[in-house]
N, C-alpha and C. Protein backbone atom coordinates (compact mmCIF):
# COMPACT_ATOMS: atom_id res chain seq x y z
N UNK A 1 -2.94 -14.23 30.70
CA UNK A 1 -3.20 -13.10 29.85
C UNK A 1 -1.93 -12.73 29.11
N UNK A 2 -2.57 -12.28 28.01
CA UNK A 2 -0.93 -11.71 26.90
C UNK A 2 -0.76 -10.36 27.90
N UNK A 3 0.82 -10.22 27.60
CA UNK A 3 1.12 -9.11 27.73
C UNK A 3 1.80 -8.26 26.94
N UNK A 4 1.04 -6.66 27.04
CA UNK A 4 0.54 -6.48 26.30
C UNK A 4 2.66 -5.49 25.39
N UNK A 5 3.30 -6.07 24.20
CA UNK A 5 4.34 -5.69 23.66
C UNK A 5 4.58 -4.72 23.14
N UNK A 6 5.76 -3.90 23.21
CA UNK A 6 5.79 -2.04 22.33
C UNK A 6 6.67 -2.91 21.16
N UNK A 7 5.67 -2.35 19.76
CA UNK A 7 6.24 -2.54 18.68
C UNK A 7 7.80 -2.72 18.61
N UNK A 8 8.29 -2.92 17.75
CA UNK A 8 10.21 -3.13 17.47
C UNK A 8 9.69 -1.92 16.07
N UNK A 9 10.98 -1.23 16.32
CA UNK A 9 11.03 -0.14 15.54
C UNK A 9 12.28 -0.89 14.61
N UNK A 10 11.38 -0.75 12.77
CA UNK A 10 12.94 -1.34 12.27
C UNK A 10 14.02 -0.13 12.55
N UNK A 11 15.20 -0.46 12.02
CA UNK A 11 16.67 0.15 12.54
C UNK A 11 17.10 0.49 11.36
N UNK A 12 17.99 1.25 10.88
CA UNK A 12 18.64 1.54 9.73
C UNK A 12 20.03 0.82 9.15
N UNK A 13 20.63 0.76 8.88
CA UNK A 13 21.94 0.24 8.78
C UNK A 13 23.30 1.08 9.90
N UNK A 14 23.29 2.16 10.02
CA UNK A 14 23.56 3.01 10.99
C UNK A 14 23.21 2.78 12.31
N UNK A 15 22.51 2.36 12.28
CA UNK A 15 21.67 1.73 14.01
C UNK A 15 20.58 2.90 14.39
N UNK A 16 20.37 3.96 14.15
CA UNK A 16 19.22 4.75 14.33
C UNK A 16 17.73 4.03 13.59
N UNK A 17 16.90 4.65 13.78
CA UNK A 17 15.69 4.60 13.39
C UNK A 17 15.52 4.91 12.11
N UNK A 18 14.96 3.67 11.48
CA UNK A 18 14.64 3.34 9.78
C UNK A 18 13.75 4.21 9.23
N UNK A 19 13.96 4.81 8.45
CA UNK A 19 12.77 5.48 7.63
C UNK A 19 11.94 4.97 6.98
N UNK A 20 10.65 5.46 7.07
CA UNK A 20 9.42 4.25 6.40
C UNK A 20 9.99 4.22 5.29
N UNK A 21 9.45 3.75 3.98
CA UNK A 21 9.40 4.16 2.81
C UNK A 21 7.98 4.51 2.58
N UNK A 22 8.00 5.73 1.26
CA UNK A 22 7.48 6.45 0.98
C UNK A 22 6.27 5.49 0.13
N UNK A 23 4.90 6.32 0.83
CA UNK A 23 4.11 5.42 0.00
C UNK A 23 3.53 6.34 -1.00
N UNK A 24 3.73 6.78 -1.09
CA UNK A 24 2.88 7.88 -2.90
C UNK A 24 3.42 7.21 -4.22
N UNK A 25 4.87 7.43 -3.99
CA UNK A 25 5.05 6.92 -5.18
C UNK A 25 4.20 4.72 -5.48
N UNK A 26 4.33 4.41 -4.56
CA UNK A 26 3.47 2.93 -4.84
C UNK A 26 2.64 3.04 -4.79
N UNK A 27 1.60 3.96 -4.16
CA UNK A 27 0.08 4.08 -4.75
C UNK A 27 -0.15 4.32 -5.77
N UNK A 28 0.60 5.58 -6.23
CA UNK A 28 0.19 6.55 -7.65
C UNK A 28 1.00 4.83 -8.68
N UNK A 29 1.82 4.28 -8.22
CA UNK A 29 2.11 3.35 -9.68
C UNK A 29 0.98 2.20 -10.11
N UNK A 30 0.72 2.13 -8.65
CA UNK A 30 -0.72 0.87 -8.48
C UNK A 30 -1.79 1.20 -9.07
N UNK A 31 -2.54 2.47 -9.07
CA UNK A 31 -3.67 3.47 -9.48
C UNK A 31 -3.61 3.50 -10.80
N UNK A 32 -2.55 3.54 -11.13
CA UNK A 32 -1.92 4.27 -12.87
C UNK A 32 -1.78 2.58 -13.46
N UNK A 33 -1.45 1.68 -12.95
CA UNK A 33 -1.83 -0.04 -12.86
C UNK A 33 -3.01 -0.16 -13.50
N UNK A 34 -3.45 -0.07 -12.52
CA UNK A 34 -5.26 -1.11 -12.64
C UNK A 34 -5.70 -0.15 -13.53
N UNK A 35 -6.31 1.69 -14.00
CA UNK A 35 -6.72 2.27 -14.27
C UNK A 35 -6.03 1.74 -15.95
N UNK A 36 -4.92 1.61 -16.08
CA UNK A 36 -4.27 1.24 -17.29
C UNK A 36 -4.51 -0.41 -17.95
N UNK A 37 -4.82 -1.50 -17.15
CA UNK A 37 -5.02 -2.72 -16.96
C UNK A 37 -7.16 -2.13 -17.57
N UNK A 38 -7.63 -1.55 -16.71
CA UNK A 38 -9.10 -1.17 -16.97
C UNK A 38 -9.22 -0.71 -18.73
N UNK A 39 -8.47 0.10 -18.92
CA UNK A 39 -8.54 0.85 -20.37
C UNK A 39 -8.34 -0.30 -20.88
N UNK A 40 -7.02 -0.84 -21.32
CA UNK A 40 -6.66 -2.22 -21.99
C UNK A 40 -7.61 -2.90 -22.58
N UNK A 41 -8.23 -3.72 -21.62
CA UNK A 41 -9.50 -4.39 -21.57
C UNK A 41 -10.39 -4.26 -22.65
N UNK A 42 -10.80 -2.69 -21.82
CA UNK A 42 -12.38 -2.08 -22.28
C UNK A 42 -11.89 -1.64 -23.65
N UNK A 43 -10.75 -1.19 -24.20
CA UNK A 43 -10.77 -1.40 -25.25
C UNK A 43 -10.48 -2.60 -26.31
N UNK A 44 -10.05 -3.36 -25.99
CA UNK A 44 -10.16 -4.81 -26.38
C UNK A 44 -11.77 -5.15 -26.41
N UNK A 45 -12.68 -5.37 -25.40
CA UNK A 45 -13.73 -5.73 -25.43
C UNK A 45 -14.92 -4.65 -26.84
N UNK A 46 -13.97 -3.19 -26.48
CA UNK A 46 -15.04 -2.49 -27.92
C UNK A 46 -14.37 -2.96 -29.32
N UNK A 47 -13.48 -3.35 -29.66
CA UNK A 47 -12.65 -3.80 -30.70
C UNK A 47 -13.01 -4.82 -31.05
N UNK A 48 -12.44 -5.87 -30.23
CA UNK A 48 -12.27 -7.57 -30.44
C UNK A 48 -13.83 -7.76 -30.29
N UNK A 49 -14.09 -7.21 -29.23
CA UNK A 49 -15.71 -8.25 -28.71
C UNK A 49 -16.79 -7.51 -29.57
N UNK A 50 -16.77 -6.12 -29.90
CA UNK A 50 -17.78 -5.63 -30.20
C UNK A 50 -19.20 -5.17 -29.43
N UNK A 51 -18.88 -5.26 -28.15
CA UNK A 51 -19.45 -4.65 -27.35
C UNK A 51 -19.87 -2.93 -27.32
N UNK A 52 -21.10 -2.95 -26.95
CA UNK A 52 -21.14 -1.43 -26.92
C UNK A 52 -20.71 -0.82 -25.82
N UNK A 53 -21.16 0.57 -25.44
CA UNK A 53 -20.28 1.26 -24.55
C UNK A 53 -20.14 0.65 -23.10
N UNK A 54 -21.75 0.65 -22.87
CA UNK A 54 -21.91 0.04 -21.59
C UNK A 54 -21.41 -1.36 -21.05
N UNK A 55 -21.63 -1.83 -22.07
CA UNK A 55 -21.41 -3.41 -21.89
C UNK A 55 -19.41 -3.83 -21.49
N UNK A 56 -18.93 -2.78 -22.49
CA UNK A 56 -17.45 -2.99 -22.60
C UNK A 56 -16.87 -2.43 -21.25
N UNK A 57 -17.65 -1.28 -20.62
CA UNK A 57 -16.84 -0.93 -19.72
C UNK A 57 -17.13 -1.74 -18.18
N UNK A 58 -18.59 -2.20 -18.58
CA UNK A 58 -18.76 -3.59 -17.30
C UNK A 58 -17.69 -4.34 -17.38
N UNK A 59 -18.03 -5.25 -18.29
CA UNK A 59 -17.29 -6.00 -18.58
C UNK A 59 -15.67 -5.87 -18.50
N UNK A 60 -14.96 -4.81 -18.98
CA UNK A 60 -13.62 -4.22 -19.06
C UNK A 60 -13.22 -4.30 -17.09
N UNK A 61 -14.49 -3.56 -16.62
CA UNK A 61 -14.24 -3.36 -15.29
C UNK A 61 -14.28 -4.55 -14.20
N UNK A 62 -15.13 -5.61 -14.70
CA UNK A 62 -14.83 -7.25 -14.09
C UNK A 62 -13.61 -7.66 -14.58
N UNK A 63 -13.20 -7.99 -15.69
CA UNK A 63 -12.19 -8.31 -15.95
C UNK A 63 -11.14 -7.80 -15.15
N UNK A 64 -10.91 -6.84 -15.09
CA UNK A 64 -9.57 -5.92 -14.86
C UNK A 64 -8.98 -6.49 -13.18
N UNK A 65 -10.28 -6.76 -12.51
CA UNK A 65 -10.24 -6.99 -11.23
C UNK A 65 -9.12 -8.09 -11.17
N UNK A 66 -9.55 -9.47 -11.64
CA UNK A 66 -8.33 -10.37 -11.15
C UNK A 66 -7.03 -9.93 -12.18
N UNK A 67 -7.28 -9.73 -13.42
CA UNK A 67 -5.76 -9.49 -14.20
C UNK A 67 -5.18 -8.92 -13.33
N UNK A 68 -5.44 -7.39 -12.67
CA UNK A 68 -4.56 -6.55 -11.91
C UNK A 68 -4.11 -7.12 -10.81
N UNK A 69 -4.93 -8.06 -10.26
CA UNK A 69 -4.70 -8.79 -8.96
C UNK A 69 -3.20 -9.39 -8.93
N UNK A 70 -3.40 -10.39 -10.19
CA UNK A 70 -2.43 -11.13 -10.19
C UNK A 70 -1.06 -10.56 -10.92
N UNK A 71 -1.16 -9.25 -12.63
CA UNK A 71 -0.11 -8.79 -12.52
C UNK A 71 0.10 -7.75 -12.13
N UNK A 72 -0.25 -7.36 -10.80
CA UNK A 72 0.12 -5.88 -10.15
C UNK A 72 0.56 -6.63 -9.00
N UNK A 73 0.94 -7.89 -8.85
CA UNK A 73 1.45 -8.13 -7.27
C UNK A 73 2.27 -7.71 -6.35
N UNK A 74 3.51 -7.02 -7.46
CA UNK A 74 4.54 -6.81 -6.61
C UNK A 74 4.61 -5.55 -6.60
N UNK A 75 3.94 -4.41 -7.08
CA UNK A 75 3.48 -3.17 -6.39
C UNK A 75 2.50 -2.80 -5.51
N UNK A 76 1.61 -4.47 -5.23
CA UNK A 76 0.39 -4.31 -3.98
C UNK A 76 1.53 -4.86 -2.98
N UNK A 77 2.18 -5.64 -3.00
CA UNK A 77 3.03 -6.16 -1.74
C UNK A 77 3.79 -4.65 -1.21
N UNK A 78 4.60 -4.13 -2.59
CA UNK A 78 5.37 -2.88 -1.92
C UNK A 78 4.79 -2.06 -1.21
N UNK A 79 3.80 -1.43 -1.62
CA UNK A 79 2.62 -0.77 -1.05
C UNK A 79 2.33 -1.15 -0.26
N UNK A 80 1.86 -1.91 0.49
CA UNK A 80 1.48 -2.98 1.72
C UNK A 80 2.51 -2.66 2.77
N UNK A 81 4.01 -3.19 2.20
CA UNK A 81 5.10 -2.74 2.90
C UNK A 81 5.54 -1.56 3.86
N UNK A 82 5.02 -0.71 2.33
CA UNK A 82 5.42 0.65 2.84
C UNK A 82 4.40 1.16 3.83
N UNK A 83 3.02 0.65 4.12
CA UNK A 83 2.32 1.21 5.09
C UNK A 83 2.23 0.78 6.17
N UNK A 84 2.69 -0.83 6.49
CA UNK A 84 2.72 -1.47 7.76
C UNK A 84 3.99 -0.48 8.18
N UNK A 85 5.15 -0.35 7.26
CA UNK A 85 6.35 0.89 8.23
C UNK A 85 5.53 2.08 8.75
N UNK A 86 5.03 2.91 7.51
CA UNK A 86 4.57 3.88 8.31
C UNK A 86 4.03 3.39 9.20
N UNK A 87 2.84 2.82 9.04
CA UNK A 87 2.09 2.51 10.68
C UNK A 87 3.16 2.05 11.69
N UNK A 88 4.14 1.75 11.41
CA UNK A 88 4.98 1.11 12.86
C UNK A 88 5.79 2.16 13.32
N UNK A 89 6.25 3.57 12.56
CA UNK A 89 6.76 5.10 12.43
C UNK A 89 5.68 5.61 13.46
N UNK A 90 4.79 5.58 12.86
CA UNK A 90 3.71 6.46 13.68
C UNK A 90 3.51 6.03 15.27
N UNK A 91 3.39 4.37 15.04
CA UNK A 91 3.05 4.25 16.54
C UNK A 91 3.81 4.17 17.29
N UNK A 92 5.23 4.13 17.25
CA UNK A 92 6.31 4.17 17.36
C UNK A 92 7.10 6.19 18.24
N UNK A 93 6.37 6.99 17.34
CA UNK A 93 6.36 7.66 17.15
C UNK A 93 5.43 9.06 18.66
N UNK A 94 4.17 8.12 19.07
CA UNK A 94 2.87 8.38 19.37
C UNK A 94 3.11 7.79 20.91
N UNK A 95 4.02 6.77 20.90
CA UNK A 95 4.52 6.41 22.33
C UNK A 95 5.43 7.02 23.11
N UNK A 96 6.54 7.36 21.94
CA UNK A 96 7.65 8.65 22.35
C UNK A 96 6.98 9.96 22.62
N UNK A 97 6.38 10.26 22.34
CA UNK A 97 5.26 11.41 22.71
C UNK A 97 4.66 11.21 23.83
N UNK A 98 3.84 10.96 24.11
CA UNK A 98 3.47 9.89 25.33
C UNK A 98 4.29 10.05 26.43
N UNK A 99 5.49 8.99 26.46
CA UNK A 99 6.70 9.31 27.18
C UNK A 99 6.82 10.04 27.64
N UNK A 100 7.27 11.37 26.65
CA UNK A 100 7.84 12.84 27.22
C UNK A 100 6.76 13.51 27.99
N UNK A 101 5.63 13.27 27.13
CA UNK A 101 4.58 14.18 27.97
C UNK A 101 4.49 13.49 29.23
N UNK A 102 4.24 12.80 29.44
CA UNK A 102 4.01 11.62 31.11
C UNK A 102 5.19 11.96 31.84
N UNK A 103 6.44 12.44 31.38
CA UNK A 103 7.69 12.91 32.14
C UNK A 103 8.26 11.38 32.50
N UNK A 104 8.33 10.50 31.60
CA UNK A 104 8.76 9.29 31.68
C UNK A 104 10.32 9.26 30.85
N UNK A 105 11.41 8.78 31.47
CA UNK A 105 12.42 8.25 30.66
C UNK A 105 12.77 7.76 29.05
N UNK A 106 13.10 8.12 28.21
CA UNK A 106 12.60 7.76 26.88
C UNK A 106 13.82 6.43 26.95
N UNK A 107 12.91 5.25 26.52
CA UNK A 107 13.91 4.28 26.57
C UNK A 107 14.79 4.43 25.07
N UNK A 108 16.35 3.41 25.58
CA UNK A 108 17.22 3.98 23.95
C UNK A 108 16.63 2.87 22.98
């Protein structure tokens, strides 16, 4: 049987405990991304294609899917980043709690 491992908390340069990075600002740039990548499109498709309303914003809205995929990569990776830290903050976090309450030793 595995047994069962307590996360590794990253470290800072200081040697204390790393601060996540902040994920708002990489959501809100990702959101403001694709939503901007979506417009693009759909207006290209009422322009260039001549599509009517409905049609352009289907269409605008399939499209948009892989473009953003592929040029929004390196604000879906950051983003990604920044939440596997938090999640490793939190649980990290949720065990030290734990600890104290159980009246257990907090390891350094």
């Amino acid at each position: 049987m595995a047994e069962h491992e307590t996360p590794v908390t990253p470290a800072d340069p200081s040697g204390g405990p790393a601060t996540p990075p902040k994920v708002l600002p990489w959501l809100v740039l990702h959101t403001i991304g694709r939503l901007g990548i979506f417009a693009l499109l759909t207006l290209l498709l009422w322009w260039v294609g001549g599509l009517d309303f409905w049609s352009g914003m289907l269409f605008g809205l399939l499209l948009s899917m892989p473009v953003a995929y592929f040029a929004l990569r390196p604000s879906r990776e950051r983003l990604s980043e920044a939440l596997v830290a938090r999640s490793l903050a939190r649980r990290a976090g949720k065990e030290q709690l734990r600890a104290r309450l159980s009246g257990e030793q907090p390891s350094a």
